[in-house]
PDB file of N, CA and C in Angstrom:
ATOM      1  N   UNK A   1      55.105 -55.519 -15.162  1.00  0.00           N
ATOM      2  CA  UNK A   1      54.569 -54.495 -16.055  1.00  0.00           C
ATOM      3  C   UNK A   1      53.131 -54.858 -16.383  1.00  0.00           C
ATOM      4  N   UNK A   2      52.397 -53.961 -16.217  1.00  0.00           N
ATOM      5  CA  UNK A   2      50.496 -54.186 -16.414  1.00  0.00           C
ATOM      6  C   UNK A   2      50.146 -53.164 -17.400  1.00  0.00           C
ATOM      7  N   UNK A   3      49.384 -53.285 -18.285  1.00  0.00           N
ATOM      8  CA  UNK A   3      49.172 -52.006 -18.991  1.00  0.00           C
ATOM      9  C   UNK A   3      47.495 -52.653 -19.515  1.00  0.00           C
ATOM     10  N   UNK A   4      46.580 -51.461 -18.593  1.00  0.00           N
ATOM     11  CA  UNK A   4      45.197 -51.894 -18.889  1.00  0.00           C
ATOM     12  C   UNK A   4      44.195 -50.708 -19.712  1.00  0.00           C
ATOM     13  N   UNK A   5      44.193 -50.980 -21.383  1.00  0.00           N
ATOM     14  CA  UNK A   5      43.247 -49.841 -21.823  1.00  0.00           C
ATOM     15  C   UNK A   5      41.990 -50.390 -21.625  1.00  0.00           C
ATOM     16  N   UNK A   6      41.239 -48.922 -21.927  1.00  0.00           N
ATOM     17  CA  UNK A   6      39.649 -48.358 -22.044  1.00  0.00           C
ATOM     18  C   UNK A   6      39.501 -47.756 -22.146  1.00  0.00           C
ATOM     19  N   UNK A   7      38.227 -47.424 -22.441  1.00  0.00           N
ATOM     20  CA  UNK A   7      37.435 -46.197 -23.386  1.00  0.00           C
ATOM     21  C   UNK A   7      37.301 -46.327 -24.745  1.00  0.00           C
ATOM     22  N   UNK A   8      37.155 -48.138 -25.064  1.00  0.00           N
ATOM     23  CA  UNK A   8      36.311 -48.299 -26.436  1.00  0.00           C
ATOM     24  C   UNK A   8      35.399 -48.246 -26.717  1.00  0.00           C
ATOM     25  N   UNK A   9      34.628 -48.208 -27.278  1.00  0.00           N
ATOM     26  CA  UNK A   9      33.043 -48.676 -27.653  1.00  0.00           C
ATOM     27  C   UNK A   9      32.867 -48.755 -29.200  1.00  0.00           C
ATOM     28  N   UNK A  10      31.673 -48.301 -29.541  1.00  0.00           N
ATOM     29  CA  UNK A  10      30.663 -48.250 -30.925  1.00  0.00           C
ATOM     30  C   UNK A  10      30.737 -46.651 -30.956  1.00  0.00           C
ATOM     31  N   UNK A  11      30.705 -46.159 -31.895  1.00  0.00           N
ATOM     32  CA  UNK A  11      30.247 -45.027 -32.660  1.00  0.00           C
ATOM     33  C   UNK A  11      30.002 -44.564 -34.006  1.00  0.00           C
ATOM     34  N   UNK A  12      29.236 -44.143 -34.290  1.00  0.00           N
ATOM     35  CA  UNK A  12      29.027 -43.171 -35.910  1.00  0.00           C
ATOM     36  C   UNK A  12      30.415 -42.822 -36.044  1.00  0.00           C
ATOM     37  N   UNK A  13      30.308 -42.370 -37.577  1.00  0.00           N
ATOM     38  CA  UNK A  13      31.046 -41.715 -38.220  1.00  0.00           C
ATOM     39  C   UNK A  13      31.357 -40.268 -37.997  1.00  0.00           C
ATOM     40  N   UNK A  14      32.442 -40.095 -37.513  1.00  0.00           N
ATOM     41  CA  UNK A  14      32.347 -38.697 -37.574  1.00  0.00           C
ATOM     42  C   UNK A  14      32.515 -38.183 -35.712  1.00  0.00           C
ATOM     43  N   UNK A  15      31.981 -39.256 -35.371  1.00  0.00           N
ATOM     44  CA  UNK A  15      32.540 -39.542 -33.852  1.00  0.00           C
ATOM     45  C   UNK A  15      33.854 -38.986 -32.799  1.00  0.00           C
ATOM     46  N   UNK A  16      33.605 -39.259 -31.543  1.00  0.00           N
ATOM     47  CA  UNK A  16      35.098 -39.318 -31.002  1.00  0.00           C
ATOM     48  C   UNK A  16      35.124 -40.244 -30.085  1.00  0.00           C
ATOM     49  N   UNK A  17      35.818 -40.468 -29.661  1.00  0.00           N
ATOM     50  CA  UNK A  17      36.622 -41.324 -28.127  1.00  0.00           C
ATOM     51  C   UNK A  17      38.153 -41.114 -27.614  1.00  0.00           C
ATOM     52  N   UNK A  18      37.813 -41.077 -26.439  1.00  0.00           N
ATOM     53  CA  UNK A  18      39.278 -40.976 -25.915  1.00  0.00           C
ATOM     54  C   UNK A  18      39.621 -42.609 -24.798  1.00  0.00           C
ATOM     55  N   UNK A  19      40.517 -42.942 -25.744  1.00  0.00           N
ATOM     56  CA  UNK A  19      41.457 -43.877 -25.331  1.00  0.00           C
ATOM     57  C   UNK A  19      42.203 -44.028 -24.265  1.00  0.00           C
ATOM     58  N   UNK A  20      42.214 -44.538 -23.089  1.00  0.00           N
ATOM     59  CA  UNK A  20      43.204 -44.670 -21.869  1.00  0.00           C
ATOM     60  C   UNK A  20      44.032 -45.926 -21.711  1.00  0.00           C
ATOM     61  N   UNK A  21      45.402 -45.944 -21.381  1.00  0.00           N
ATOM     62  CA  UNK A  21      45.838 -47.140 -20.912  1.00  0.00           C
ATOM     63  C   UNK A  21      46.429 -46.894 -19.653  1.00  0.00           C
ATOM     64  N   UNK A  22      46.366 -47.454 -18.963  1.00  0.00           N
ATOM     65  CA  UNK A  22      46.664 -47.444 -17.246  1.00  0.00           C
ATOM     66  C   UNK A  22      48.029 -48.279 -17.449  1.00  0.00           C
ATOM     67  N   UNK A  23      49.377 -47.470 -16.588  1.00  0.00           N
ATOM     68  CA  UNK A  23      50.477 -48.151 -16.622  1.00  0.00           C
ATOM     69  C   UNK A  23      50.448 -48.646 -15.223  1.00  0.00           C
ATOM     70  N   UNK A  24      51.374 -49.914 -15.072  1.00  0.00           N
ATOM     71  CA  UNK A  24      52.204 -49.854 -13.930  1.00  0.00           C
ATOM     72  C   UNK A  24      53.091 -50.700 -13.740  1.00  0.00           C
ATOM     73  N   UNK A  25      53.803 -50.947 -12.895  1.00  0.00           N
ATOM     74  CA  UNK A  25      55.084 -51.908 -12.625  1.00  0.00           C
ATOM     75  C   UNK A  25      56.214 -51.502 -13.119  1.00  0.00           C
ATOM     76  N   UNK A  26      56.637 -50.170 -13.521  1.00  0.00           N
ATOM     77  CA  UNK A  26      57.711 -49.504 -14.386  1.00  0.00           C
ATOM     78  C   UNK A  26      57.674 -48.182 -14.035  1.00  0.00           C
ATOM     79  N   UNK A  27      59.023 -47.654 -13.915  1.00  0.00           N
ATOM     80  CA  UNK A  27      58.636 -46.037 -13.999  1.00  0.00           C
ATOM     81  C   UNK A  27      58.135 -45.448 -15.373  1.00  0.00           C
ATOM     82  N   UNK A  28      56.955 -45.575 -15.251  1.00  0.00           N
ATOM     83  CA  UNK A  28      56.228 -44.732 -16.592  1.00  0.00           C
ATOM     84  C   UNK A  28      57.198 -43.709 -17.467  1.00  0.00           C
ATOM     85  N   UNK A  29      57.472 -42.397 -16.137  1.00  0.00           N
ATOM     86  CA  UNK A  29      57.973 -41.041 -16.982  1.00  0.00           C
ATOM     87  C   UNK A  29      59.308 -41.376 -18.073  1.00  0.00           C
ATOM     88  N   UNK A  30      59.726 -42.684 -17.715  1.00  0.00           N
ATOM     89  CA  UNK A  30      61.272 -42.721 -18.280  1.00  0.00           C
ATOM     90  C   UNK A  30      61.243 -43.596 -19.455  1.00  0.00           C
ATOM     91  N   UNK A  31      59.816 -44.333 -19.747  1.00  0.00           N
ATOM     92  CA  UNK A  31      59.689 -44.674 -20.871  1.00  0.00           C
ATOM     93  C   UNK A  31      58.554 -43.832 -22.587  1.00  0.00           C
ATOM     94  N   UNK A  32      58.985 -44.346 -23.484  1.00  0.00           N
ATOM     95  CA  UNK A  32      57.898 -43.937 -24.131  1.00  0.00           C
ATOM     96  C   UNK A  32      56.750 -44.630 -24.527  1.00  0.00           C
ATOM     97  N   UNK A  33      56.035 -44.342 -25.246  1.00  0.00           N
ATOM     98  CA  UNK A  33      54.445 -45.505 -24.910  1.00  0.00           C
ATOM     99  C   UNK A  33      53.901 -45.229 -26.538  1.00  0.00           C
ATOM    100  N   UNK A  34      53.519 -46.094 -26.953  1.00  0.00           N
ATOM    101  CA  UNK A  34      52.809 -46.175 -28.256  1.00  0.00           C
ATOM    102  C   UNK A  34      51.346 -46.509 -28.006  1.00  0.00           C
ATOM    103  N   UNK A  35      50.129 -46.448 -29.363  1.00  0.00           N
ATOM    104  CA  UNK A  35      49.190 -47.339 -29.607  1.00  0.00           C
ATOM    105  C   UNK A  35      49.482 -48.018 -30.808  1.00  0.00           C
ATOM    106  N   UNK A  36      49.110 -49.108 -30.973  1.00  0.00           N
ATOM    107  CA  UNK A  36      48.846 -50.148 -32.556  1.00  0.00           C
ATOM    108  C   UNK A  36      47.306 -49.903 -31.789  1.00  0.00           C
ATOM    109  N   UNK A  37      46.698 -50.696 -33.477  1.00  0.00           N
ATOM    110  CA  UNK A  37      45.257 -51.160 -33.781  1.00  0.00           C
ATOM    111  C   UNK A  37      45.542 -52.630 -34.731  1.00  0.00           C
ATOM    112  N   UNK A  38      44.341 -52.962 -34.708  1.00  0.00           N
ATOM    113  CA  UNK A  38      44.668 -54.257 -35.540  1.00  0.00           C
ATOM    114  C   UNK A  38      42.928 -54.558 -35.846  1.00  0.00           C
ATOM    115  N   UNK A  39      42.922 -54.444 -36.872  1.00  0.00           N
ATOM    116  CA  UNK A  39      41.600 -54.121 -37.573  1.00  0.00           C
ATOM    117  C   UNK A  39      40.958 -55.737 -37.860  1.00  0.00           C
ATOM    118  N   UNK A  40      39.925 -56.106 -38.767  1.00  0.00           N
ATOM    119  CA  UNK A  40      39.590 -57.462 -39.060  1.00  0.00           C
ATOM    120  C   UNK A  40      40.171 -57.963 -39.827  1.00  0.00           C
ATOM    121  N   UNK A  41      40.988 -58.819 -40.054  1.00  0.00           N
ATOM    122  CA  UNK A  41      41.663 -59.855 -41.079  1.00  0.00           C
ATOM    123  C   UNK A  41      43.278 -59.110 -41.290  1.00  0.00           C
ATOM    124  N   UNK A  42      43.450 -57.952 -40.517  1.00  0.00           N
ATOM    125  CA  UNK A  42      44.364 -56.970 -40.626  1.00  0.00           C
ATOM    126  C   UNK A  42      45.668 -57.216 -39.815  1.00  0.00           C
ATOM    127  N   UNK A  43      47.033 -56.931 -40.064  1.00  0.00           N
ATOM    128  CA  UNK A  43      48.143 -56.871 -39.235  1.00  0.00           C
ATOM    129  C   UNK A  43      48.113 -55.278 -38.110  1.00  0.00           C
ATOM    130  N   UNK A  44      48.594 -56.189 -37.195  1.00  0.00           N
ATOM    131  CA  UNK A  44      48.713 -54.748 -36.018  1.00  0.00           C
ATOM    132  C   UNK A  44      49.626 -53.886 -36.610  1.00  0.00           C
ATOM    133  N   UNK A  45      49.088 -52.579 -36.752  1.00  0.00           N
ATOM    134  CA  UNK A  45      50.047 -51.649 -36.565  1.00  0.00           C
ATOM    135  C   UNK A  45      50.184 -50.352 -35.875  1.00  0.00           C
ATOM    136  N   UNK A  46      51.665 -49.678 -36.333  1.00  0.00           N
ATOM    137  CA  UNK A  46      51.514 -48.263 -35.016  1.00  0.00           C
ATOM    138  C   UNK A  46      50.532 -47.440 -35.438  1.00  0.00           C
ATOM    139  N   UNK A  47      50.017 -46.790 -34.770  1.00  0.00           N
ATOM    140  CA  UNK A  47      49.193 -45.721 -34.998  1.00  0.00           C
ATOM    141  C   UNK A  47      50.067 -44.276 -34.373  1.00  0.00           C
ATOM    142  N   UNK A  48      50.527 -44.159 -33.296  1.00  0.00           N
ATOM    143  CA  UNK A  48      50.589 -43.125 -32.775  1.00  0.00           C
ATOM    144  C   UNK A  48      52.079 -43.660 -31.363  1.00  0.00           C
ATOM    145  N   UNK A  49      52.951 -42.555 -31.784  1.00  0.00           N
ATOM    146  CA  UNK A  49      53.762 -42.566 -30.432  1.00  0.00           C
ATOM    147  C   UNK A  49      53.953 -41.845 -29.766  1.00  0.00           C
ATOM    148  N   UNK A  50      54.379 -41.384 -28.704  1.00  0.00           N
ATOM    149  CA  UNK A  50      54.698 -40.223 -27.429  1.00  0.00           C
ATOM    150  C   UNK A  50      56.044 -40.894 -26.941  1.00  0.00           C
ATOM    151  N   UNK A  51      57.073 -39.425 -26.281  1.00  0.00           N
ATOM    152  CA  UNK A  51      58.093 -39.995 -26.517  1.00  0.00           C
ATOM    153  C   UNK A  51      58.271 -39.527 -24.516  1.00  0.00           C
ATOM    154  N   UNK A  52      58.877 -38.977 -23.980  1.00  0.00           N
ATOM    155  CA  UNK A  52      59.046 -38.557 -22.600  1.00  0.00           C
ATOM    156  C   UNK A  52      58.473 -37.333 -22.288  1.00  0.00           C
ATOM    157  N   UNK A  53      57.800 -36.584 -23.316  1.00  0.00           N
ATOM    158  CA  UNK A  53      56.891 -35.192 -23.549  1.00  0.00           C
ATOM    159  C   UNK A  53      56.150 -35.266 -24.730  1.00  0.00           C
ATOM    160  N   UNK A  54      55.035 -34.670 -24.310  1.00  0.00           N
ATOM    161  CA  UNK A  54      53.825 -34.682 -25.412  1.00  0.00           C
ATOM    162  C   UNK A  54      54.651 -34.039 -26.716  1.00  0.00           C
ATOM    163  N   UNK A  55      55.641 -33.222 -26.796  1.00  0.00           N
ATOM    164  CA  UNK A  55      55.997 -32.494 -27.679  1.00  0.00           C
ATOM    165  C   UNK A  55      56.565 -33.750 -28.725  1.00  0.00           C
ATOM    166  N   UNK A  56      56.934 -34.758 -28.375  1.00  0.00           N
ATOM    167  CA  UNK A  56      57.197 -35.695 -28.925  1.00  0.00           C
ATOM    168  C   UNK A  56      56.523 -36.830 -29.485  1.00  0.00           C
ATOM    169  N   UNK A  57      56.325 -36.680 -30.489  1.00  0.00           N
ATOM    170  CA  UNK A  57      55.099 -37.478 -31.049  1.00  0.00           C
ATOM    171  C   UNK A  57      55.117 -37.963 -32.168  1.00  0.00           C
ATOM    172  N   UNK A  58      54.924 -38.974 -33.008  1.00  0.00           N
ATOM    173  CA  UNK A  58      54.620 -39.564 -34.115  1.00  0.00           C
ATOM    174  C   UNK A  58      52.851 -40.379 -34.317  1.00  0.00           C
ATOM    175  N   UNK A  59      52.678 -39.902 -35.356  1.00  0.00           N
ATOM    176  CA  UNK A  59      50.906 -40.186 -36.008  1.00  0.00           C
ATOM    177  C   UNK A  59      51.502 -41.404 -37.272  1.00  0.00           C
ATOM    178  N   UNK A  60      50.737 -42.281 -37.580  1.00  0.00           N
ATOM    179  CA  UNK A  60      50.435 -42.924 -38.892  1.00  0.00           C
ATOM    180  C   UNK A  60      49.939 -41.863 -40.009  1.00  0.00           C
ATOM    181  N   UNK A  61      50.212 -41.777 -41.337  1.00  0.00           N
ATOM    182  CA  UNK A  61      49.477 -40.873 -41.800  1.00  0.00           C
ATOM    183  C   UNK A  61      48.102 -41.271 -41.954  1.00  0.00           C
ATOM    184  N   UNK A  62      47.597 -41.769 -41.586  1.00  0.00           N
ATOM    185  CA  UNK A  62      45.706 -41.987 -41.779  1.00  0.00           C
ATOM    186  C   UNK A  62      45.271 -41.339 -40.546  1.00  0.00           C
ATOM    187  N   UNK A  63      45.905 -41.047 -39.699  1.00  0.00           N
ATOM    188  CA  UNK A  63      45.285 -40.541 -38.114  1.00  0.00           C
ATOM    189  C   UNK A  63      46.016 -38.829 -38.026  1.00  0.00           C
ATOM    190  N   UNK A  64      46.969 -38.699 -38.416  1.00  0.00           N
ATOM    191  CA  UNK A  64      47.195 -36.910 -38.511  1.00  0.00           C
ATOM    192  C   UNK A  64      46.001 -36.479 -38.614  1.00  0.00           C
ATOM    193  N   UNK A  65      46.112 -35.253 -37.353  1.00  0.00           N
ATOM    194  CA  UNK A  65      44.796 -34.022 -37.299  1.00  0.00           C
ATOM    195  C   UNK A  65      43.752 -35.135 -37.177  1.00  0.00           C
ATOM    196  N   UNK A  66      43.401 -36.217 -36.579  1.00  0.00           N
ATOM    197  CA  UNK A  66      42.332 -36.257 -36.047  1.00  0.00           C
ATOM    198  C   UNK A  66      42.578 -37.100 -34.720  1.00  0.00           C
ATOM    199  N   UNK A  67      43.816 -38.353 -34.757  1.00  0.00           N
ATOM    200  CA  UNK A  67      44.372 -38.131 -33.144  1.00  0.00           C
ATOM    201  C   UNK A  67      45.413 -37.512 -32.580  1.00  0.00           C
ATOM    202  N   UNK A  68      44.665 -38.137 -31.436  1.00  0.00           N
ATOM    203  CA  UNK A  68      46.149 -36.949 -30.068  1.00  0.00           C
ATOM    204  C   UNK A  68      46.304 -37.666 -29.381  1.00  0.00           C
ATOM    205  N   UNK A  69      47.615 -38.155 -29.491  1.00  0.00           N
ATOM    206  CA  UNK A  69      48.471 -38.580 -28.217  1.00  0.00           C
ATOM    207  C   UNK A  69      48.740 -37.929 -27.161  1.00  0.00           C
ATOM    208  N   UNK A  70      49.032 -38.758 -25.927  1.00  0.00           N
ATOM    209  CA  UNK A  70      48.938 -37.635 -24.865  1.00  0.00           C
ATOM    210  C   UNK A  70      49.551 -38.463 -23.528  1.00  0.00           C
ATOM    211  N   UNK A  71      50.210 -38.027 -22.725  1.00  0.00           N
ATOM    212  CA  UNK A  71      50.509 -39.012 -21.281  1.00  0.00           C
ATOM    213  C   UNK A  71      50.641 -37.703 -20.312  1.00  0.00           C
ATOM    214  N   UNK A  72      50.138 -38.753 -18.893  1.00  0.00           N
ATOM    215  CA  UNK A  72      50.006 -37.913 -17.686  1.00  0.00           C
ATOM    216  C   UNK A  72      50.913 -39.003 -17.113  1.00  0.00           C
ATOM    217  N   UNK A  73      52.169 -38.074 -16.723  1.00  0.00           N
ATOM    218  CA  UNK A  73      53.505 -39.023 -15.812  1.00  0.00           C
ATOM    219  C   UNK A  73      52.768 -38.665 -13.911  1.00  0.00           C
ATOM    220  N   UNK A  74      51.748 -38.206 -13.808  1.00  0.00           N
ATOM    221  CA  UNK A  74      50.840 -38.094 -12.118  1.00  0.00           C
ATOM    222  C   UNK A  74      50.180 -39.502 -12.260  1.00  0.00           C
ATOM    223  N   UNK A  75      49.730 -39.992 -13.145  1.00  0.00           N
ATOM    224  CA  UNK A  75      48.482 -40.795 -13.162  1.00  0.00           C
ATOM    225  C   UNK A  75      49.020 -42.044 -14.085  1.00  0.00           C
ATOM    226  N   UNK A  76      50.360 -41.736 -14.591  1.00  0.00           N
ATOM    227  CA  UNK A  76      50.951 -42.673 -15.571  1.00  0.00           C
ATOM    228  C   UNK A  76      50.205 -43.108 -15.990  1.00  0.00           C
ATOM    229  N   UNK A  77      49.400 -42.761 -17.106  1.00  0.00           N
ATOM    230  CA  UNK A  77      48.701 -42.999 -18.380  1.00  0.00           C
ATOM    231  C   UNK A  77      48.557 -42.386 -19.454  1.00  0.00           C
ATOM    232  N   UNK A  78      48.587 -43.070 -20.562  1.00  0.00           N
ATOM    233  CA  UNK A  78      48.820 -42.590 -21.799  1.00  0.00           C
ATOM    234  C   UNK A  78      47.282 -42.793 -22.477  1.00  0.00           C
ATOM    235  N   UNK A  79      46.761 -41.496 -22.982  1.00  0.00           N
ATOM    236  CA  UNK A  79      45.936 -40.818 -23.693  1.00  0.00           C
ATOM    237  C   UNK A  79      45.908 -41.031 -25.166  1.00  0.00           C
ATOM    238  N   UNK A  80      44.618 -41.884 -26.052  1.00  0.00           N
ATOM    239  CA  UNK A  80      44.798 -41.533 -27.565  1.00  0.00           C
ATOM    240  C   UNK A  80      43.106 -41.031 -27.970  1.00  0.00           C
ATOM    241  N   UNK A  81      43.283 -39.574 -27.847  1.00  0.00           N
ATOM    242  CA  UNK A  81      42.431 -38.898 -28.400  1.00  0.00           C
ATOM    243  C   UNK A  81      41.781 -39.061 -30.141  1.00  0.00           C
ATOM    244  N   UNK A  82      41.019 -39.546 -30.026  1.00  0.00           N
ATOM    245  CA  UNK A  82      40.343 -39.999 -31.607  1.00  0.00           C
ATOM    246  C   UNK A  82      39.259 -39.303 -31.714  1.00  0.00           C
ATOM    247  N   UNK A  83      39.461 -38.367 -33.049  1.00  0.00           N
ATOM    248  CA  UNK A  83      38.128 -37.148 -33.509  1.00  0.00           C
ATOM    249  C   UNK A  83      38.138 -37.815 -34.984  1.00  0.00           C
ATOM    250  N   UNK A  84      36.467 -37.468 -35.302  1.00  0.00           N
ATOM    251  CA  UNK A  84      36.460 -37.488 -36.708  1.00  0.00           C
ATOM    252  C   UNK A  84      36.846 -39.048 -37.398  1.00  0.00           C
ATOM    253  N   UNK A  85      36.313 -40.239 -36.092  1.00  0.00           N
ATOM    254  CA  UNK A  85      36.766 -41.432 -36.258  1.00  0.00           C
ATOM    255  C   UNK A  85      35.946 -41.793 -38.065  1.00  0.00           C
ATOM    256  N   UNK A  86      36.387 -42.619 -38.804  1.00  0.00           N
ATOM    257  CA  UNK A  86      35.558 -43.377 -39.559  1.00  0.00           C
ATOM    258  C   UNK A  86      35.514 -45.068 -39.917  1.00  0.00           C
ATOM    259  N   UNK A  87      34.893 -45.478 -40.613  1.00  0.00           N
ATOM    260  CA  UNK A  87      34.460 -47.007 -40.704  1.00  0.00           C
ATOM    261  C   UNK A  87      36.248 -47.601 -40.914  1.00  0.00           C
ATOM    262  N   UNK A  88      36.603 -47.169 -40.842  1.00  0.00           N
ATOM    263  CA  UNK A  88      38.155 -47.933 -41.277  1.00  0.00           C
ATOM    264  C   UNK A  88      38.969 -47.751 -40.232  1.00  0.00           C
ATOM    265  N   UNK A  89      38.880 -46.975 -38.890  1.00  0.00           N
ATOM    266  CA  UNK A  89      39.490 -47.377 -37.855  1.00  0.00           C
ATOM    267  C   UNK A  89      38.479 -48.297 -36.953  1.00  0.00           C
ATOM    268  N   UNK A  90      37.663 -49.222 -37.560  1.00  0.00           N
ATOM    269  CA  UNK A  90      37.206 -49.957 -36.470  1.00  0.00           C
ATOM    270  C   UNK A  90      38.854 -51.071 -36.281  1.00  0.00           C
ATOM    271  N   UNK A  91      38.922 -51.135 -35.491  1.00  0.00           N
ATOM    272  CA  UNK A  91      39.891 -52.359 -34.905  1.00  0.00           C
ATOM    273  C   UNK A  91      40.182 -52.208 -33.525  1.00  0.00           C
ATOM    274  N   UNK A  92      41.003 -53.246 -33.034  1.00  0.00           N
ATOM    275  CA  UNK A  92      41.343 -53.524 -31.298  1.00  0.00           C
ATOM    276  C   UNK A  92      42.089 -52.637 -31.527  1.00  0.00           C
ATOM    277  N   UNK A  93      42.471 -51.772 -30.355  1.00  0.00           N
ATOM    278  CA  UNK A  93      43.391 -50.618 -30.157  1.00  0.00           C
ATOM    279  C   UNK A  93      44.082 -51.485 -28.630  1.00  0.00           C
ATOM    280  N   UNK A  94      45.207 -51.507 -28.845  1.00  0.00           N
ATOM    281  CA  UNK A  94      46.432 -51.687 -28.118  1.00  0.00           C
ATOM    282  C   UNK A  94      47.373 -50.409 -27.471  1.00  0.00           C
ATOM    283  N   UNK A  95      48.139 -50.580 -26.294  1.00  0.00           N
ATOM    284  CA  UNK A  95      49.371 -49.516 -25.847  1.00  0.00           C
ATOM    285  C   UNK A  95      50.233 -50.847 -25.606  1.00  0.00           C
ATOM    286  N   UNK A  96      51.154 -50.361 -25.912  1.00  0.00           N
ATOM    287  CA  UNK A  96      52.656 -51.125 -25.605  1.00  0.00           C
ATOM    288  C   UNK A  96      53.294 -49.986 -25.431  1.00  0.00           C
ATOM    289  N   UNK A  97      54.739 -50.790 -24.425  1.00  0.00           N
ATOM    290  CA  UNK A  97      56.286 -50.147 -24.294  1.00  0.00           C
ATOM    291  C   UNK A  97      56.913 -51.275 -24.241  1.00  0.00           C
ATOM    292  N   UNK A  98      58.136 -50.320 -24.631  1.00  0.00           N
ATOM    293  CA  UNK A  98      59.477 -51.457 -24.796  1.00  0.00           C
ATOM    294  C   UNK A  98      60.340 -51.312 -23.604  1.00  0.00           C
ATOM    295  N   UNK A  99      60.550 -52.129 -22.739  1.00  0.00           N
ATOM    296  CA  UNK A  99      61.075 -51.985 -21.641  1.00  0.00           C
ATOM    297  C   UNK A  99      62.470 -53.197 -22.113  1.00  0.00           C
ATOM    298  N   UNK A 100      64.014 -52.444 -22.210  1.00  0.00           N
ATOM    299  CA  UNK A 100      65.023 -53.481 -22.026  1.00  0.00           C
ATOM    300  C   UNK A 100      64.901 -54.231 -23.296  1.00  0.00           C
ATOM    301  N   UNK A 101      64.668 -56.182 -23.531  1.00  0.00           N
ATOM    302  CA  UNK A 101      64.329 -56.350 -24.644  1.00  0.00           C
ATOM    303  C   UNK A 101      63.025 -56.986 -24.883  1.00  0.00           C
ATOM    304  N   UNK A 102      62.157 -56.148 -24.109  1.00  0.00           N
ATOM    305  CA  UNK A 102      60.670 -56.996 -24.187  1.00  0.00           C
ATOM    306  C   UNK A 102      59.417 -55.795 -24.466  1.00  0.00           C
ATOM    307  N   UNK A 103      58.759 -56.683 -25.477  1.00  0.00           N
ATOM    308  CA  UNK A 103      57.899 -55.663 -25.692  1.00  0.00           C
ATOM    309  C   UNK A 103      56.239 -55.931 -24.357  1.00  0.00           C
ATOM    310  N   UNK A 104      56.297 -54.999 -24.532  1.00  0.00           N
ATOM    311  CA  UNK A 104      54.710 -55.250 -23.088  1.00  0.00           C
ATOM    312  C   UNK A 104      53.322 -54.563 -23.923  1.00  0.00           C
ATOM    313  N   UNK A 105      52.264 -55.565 -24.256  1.00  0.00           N
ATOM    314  CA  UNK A 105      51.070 -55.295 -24.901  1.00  0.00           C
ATOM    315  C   UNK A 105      49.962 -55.229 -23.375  1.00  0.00           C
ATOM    316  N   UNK A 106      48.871 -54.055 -23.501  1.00  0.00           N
ATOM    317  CA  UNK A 106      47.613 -54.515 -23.061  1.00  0.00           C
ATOM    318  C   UNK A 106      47.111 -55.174 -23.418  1.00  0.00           C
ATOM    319  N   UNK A 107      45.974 -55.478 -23.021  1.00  0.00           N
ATOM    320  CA  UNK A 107      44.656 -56.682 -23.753  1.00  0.00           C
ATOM    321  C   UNK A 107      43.736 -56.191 -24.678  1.00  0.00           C
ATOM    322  N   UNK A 108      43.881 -54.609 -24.619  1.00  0.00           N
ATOM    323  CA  UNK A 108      43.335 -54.312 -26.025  1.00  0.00           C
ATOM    324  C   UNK A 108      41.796 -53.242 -25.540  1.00  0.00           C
ATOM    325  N   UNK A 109      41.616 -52.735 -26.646  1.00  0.00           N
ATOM    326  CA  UNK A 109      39.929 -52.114 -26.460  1.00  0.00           C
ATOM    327  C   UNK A 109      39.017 -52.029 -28.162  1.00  0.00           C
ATOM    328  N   UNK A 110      38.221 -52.616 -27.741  1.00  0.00           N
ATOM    329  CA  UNK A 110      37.647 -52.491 -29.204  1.00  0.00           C
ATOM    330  C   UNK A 110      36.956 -51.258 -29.617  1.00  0.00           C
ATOM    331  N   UNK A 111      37.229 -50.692 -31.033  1.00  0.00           N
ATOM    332  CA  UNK A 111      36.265 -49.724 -31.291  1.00  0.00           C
ATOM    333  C   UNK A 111      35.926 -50.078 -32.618  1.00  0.00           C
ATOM    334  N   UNK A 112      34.355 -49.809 -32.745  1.00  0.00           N
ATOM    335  CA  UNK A 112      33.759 -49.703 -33.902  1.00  0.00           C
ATOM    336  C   UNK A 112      33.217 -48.317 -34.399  1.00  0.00           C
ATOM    337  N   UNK A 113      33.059 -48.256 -35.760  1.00  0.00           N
ATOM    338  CA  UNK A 113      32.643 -47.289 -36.121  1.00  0.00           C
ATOM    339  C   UNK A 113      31.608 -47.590 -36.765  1.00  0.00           C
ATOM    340  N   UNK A 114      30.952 -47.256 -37.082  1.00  0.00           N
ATOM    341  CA  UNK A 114      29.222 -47.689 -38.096  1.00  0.00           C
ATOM    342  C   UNK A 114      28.380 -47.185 -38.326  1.00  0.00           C
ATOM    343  N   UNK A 115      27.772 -47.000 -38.793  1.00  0.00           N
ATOM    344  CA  UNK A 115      26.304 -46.436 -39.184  1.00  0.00           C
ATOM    345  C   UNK A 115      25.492 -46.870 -38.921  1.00  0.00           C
TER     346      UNK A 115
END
């Protein structure tokens, strides 16, 4: 199991980015896929899940209406659309799945927000 995000960077307030994590070594379509973040001095947590269809979804309440989860089972990758970012989601953004009894983390993507 490999799971490689990108599409972090720096941005203003008020910003966007879209988030990618590249799956593989698993049949993607048959699992579901999360992001955590894990901010400075901060514990990781979920932000956002997708379940076997976009229709299926869970947000943190600090990220409702401004991200979007999203997966393409062609390209097996999972999508976290971030609008309207501000100074308090700077942190590493992570995708995991739970495959069986193991959890599988990427290496992460950093985003800042700033002025």
């Amino acid at each position: 199991v490999k799971l490689v995000e990108s599409g972090g960077g720096s941005v203003h307030p008020g910003g966007s980015l879209r988030l990618s994590c590249a799956a593989s070594g698993f049949t993607f379509s048959r699992y579901g896929m999360t992001w955590y973040r894990q901010g400075p001095g901060k514990e990781r947590d979920l932000v956002a899940a997708v379940g076997l269809s976009d229709s299926l979804t869970y947000y943190e309440d600090s990220v409702k209406g401004r991200f979007t989860i999203s997966r393409d089972d062609v390209e097996n990758t999972v999508y976290l659309r971030m609008n309207s970012l501000k100074p308090e989601d700077t942190a590493v953004y992570y995708c995991m799945t739970h495959l069986g009894d193991s959890d599988y983390w990427g290496q992460g993507t950093q985003v800042t927000v700033s002025s």
